[in-house]
PDB file of N, CA and C in Angstrom:
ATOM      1  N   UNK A   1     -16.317   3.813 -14.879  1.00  0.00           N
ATOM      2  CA  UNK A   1     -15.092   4.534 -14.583  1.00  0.00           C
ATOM      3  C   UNK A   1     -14.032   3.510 -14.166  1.00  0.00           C
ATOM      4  N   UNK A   2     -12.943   3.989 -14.682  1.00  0.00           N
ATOM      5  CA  UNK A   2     -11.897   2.685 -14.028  1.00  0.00           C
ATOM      6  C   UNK A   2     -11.354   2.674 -12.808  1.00  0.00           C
ATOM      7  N   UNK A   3     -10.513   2.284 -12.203  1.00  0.00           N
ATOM      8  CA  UNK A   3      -9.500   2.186 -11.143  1.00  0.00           C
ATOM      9  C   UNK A   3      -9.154   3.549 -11.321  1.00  0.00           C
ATOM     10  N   UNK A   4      -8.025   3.226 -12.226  1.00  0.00           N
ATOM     11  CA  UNK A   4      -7.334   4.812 -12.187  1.00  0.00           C
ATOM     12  C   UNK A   4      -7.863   5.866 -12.520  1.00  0.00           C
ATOM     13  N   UNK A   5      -8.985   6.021 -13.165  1.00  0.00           N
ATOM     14  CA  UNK A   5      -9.721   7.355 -12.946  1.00  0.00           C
ATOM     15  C   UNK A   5     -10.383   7.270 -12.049  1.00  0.00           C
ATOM     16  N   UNK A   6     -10.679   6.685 -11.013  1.00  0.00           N
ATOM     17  CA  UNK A   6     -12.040   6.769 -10.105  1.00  0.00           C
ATOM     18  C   UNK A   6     -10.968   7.220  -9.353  1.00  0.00           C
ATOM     19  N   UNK A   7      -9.144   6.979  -8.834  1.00  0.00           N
ATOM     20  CA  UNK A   7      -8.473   7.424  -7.816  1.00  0.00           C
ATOM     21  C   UNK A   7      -8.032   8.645  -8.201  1.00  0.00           C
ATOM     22  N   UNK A   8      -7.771   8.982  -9.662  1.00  0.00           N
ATOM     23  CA  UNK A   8      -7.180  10.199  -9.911  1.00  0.00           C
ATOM     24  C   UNK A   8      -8.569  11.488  -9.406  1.00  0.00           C
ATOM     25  N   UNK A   9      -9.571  10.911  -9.809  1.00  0.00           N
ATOM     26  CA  UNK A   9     -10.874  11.964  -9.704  1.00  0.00           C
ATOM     27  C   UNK A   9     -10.644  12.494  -7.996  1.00  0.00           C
ATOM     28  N   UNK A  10     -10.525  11.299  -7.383  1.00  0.00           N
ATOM     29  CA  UNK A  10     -10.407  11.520  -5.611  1.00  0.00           C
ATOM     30  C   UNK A  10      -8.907  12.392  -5.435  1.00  0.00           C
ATOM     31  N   UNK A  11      -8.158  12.321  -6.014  1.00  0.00           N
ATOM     32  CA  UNK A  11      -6.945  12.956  -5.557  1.00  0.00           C
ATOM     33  C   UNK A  11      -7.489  14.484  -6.430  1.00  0.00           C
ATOM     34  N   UNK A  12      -8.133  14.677  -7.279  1.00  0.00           N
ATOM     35  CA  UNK A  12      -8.280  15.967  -7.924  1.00  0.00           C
ATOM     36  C   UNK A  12      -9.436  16.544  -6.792  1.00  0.00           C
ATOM     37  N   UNK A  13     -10.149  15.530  -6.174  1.00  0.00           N
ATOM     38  CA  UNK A  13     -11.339  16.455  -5.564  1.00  0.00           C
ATOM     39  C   UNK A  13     -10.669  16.714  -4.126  1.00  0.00           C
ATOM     40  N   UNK A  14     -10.158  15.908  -3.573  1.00  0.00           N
ATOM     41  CA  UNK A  14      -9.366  16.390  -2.071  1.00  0.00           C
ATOM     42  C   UNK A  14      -8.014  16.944  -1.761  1.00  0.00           C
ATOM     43  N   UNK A  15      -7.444  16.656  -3.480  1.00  0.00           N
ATOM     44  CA  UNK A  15      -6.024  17.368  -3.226  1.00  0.00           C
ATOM     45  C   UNK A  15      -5.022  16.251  -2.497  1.00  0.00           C
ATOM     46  N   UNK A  16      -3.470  17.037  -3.008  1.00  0.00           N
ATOM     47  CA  UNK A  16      -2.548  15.800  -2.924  1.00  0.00           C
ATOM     48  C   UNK A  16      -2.132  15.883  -1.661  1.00  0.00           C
ATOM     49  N   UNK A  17      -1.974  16.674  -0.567  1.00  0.00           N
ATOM     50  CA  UNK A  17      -2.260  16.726   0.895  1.00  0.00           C
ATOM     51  C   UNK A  17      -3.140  16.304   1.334  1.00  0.00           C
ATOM     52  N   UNK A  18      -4.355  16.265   1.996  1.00  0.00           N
ATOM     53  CA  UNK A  18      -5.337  15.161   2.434  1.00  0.00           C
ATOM     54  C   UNK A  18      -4.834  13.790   2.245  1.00  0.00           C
ATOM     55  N   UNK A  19      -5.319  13.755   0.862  1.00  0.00           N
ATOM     56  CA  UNK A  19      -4.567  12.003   0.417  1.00  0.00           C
ATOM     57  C   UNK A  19      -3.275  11.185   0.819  1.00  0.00           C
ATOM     58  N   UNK A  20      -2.328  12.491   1.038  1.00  0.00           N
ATOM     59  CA  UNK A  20      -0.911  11.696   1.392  1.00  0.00           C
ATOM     60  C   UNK A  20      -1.255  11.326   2.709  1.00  0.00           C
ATOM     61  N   UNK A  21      -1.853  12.375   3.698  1.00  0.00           N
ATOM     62  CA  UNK A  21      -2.227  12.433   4.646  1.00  0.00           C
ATOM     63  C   UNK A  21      -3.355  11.052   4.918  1.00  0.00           C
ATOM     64  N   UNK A  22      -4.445  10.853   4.613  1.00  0.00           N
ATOM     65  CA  UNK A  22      -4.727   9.894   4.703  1.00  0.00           C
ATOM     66  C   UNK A  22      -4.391   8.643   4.527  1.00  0.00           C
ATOM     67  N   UNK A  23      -3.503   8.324   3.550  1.00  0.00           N
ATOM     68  CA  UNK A  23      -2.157   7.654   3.320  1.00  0.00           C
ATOM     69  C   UNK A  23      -1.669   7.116   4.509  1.00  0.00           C
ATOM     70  N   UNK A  24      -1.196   8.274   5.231  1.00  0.00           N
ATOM     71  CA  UNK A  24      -0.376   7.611   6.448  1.00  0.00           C
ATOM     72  C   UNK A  24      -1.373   7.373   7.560  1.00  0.00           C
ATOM     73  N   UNK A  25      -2.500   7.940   7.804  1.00  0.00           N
ATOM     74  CA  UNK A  25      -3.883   7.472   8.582  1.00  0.00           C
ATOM     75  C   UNK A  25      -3.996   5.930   8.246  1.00  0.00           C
ATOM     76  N   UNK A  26      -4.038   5.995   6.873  1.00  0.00           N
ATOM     77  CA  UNK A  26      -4.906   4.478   6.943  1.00  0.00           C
ATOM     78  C   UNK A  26      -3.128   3.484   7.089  1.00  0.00           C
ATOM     79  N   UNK A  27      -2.555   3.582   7.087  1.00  0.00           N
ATOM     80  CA  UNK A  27      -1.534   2.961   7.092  1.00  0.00           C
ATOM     81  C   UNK A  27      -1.199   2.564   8.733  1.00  0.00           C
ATOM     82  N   UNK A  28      -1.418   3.685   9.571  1.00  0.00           N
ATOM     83  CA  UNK A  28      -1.445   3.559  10.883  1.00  0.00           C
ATOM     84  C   UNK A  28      -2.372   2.837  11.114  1.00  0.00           C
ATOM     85  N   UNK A  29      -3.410   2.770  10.648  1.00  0.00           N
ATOM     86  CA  UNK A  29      -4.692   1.801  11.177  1.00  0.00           C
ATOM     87  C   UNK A  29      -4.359   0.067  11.114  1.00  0.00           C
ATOM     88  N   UNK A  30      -3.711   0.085   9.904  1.00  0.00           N
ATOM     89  CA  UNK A  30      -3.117  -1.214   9.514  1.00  0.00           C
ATOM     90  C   UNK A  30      -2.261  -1.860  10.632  1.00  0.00           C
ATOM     91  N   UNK A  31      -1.523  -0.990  11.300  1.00  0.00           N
ATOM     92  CA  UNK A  31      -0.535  -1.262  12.451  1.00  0.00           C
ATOM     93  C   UNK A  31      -1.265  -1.429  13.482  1.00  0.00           C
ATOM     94  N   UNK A  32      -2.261  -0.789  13.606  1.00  0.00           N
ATOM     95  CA  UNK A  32      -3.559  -0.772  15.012  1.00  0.00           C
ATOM     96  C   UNK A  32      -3.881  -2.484  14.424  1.00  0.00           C
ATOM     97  N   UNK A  33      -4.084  -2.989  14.123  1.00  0.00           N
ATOM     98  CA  UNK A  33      -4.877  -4.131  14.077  1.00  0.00           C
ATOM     99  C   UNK A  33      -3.930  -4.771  14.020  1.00  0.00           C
ATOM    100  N   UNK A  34      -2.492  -4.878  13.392  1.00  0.00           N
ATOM    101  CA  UNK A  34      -1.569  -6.113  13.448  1.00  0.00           C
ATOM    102  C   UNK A  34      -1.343  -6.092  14.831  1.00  0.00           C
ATOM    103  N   UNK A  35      -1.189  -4.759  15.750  1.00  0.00           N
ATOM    104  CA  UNK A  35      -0.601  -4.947  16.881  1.00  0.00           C
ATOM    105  C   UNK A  35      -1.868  -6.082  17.796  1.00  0.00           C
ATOM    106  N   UNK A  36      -3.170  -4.870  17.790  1.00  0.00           N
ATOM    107  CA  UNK A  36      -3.851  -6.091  18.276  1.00  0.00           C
ATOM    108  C   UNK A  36      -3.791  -7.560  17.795  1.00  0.00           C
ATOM    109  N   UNK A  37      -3.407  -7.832  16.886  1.00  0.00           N
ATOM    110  CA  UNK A  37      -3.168  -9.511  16.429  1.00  0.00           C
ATOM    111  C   UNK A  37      -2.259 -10.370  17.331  1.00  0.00           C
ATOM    112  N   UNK A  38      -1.347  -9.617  17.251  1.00  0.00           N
ATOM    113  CA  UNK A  38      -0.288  -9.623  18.422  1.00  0.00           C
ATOM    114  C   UNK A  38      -0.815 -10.154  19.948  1.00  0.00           C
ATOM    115  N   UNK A  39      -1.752  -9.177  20.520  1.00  0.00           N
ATOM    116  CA  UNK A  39      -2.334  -9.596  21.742  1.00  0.00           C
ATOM    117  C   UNK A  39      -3.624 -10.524  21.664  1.00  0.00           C
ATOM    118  N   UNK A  40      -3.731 -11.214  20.803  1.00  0.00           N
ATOM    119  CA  UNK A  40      -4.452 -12.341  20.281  1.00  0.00           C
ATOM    120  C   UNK A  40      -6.172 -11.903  19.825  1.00  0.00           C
ATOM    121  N   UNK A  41      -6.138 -10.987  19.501  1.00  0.00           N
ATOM    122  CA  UNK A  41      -7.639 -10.689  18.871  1.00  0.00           C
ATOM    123  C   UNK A  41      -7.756 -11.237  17.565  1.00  0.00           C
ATOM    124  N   UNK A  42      -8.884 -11.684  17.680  1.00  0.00           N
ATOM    125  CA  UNK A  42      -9.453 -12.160  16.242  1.00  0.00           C
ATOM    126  C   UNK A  42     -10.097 -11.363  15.370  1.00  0.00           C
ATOM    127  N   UNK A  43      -8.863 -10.926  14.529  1.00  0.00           N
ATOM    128  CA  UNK A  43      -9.511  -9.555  13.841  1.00  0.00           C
ATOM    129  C   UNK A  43      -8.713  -9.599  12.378  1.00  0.00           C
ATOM    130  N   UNK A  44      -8.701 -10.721  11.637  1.00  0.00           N
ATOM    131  CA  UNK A  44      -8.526 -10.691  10.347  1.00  0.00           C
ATOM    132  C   UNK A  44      -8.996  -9.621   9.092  1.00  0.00           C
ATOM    133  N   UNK A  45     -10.713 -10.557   9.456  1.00  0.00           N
ATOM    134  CA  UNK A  45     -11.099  -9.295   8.832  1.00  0.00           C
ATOM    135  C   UNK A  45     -10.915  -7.980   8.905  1.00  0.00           C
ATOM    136  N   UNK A  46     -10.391  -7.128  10.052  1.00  0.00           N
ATOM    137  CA  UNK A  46     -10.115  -5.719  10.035  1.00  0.00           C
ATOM    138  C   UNK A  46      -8.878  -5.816   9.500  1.00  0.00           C
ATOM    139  N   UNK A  47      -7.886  -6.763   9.626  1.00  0.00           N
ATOM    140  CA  UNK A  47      -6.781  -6.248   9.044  1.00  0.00           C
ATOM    141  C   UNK A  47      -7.392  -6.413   7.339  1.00  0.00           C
ATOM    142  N   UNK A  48      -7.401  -7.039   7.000  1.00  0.00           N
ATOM    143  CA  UNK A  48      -8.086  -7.278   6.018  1.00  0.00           C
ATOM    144  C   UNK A  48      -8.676  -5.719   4.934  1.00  0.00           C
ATOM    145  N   UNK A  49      -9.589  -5.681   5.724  1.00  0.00           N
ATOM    146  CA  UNK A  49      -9.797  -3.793   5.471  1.00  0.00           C
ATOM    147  C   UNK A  49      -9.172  -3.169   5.954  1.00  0.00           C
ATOM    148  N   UNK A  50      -8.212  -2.626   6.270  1.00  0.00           N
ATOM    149  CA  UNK A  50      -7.425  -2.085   6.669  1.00  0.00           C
ATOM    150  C   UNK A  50      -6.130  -2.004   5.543  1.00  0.00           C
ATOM    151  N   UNK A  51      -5.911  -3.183   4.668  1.00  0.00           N
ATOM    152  CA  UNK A  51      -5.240  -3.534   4.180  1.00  0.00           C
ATOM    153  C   UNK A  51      -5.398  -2.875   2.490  1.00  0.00           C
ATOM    154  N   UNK A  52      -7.184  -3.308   2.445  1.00  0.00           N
ATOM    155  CA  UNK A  52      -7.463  -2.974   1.430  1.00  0.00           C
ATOM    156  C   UNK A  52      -7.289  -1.514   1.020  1.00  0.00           C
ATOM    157  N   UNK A  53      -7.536  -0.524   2.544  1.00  0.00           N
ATOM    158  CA  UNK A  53      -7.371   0.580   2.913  1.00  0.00           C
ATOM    159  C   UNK A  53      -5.864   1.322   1.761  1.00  0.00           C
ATOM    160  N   UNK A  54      -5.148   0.497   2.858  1.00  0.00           N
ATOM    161  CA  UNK A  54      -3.761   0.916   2.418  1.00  0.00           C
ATOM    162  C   UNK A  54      -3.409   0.609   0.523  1.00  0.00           C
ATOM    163  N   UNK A  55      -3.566  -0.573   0.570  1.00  0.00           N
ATOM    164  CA  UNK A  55      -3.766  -0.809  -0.983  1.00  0.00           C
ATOM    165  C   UNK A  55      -4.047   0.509  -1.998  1.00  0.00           C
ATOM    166  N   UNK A  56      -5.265   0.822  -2.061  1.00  0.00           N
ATOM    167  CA  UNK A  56      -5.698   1.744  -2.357  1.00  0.00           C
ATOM    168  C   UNK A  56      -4.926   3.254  -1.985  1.00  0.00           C
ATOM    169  N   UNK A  57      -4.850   4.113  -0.907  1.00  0.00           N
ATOM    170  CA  UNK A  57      -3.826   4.520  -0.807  1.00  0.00           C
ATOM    171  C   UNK A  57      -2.477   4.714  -1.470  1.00  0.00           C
ATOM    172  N   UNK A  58      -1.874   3.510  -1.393  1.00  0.00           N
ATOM    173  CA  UNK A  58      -0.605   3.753  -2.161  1.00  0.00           C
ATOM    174  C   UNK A  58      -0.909   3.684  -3.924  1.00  0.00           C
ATOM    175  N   UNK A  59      -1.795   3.116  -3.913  1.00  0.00           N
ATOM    176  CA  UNK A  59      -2.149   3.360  -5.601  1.00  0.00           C
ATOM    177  C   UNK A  59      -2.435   4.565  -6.111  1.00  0.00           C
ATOM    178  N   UNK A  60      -2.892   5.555  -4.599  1.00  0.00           N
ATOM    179  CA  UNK A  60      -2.813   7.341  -5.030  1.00  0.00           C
ATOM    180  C   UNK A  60      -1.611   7.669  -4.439  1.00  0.00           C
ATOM    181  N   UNK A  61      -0.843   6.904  -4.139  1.00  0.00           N
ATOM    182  CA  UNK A  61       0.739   8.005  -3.986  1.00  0.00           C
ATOM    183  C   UNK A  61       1.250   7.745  -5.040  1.00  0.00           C
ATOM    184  N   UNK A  62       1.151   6.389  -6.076  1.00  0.00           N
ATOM    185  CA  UNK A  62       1.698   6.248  -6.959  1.00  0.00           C
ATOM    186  C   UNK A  62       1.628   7.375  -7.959  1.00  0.00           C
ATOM    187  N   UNK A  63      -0.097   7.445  -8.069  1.00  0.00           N
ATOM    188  CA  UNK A  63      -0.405   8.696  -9.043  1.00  0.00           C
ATOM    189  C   UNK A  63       0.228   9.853  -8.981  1.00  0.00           C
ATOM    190  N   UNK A  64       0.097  10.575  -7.741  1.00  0.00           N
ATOM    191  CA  UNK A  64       0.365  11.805  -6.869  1.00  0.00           C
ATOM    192  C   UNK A  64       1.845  11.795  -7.516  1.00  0.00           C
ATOM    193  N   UNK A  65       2.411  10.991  -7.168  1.00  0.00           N
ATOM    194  CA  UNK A  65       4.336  10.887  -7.819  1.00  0.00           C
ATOM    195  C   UNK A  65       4.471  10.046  -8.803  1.00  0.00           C
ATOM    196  N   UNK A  66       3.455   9.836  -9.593  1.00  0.00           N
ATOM    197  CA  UNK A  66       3.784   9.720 -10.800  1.00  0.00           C
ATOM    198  C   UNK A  66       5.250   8.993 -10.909  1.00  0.00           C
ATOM    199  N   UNK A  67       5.191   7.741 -10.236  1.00  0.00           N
ATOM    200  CA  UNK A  67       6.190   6.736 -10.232  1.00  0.00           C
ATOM    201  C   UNK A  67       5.798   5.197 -10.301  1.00  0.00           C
ATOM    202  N   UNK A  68       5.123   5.079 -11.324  1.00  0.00           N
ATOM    203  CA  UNK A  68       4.740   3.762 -11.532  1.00  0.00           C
ATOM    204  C   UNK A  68       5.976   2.680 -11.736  1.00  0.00           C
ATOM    205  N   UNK A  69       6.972   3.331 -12.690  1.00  0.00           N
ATOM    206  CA  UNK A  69       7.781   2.449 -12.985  1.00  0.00           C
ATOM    207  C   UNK A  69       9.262   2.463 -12.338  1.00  0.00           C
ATOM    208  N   UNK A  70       9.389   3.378 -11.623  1.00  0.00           N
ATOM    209  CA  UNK A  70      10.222   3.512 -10.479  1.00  0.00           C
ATOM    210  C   UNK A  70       9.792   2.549  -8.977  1.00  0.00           C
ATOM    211  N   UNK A  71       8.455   2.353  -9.245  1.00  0.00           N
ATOM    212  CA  UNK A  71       8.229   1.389  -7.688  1.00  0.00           C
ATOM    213  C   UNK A  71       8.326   0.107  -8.311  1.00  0.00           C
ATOM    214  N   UNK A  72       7.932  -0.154  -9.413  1.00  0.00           N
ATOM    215  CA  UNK A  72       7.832  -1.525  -9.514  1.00  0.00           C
ATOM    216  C   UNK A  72       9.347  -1.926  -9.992  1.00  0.00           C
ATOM    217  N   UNK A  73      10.447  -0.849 -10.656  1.00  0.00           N
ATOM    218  CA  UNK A  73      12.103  -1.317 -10.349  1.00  0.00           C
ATOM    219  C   UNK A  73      12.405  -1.468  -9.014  1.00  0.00           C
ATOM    220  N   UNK A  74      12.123  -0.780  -7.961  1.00  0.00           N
ATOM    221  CA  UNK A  74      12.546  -0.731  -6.567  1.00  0.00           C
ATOM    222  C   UNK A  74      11.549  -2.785  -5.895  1.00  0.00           C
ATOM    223  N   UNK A  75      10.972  -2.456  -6.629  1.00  0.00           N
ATOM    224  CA  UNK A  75       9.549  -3.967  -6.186  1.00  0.00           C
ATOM    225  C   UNK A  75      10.741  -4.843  -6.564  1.00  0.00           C
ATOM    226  N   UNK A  76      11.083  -4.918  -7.628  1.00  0.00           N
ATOM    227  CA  UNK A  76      11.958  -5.978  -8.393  1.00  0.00           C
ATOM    228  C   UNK A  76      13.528  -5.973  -7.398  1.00  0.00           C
ATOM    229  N   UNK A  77      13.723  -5.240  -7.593  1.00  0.00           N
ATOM    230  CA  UNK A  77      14.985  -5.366  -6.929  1.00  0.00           C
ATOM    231  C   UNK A  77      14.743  -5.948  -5.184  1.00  0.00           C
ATOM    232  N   UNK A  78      14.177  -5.440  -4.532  1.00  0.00           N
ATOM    233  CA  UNK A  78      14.257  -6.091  -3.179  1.00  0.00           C
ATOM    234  C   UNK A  78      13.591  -7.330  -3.205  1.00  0.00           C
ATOM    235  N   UNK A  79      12.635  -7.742  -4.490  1.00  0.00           N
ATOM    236  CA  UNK A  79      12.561  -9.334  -4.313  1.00  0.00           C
ATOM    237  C   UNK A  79      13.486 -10.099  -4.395  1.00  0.00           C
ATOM    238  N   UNK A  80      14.318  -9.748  -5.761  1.00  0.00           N
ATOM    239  CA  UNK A  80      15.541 -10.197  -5.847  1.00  0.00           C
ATOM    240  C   UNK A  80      16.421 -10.227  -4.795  1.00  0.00           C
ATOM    241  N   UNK A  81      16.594  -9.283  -3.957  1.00  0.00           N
ATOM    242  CA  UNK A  81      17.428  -9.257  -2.970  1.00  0.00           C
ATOM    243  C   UNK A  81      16.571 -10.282  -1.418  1.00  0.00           C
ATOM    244  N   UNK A  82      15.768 -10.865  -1.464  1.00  0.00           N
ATOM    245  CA  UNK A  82      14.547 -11.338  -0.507  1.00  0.00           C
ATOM    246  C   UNK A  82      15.009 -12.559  -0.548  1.00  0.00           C
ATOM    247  N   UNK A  83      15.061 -13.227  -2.130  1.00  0.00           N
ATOM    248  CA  UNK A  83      15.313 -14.346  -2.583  1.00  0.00           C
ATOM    249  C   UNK A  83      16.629 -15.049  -2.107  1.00  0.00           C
ATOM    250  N   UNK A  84      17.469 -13.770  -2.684  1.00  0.00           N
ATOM    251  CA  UNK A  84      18.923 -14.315  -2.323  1.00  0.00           C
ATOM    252  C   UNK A  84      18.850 -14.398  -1.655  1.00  0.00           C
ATOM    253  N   UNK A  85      18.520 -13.532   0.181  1.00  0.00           N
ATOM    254  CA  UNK A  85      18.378 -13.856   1.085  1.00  0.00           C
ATOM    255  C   UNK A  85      18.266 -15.358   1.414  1.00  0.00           C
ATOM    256  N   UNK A  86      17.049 -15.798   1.147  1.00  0.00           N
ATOM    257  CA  UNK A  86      16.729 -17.195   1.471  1.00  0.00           C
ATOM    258  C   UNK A  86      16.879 -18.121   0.547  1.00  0.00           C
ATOM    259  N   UNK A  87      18.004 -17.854   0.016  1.00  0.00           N
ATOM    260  CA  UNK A  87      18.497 -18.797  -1.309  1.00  0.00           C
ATOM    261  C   UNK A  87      17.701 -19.649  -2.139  1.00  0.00           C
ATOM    262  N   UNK A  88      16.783 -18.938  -2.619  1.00  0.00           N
ATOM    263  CA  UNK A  88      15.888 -19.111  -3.191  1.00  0.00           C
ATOM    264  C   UNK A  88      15.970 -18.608  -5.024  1.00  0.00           C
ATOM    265  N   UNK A  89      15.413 -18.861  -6.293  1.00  0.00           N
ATOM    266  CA  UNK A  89      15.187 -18.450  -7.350  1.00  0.00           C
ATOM    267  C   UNK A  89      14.383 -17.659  -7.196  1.00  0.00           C
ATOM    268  N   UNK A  90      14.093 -16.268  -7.957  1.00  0.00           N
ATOM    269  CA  UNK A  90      13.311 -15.514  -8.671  1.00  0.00           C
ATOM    270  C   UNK A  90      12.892 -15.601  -9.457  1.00  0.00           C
ATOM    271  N   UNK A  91      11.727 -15.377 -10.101  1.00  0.00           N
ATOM    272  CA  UNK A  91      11.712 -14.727 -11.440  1.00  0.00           C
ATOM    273  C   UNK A  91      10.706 -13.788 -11.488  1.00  0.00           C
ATOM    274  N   UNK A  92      11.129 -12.517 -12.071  1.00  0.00           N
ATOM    275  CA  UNK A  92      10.591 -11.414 -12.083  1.00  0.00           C
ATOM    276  C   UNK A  92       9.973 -11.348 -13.232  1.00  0.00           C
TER     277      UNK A  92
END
């Protein structure tokens, strides 16, 4: 099974509520561990999973909104705009 069917199957079996919802769960978790990073814990690896967490996640909001090529114009553009920032070249 691939990527995208193994996430679409999960968004068909729990529905696009749960998922968004977990979405922002695992996304909060991500913040739980940077903060502890912050107060000096050694906890890579959780961010780490945590990360992978989120990863995944947004690869089912992508589905869910069916905006693949709307995130990756919005991706492009604020690199571009990142770059200029730090006067730097792009290439997209």
């Amino acid at each position: 099974m691939t990527k995208e069917k193994l996430l679409t199957t999960a968004i068909n079996t729990y529905g696009h509520m749960p998922q968004k919802l977990m979405a922002i769960e695992e996304m909060s978790e991500l913040a739980k561990e940077i903060c502890k990073d912050f107060r000096g814990n050694n906890n890579r690896d959780k961010i780490s999973e945590e990360m992978a967490d989120v990863e995944i996640m947004l690869a089912q909001l992508k589905l869910i909104y069916s905006n693949h090529g709307s995130v990756r114009k919005w991706t492009n553009i604020k690199l571009r705009r990142l770059a200029q920032r730090l006067g730097v070249a792009y290439d997209d």
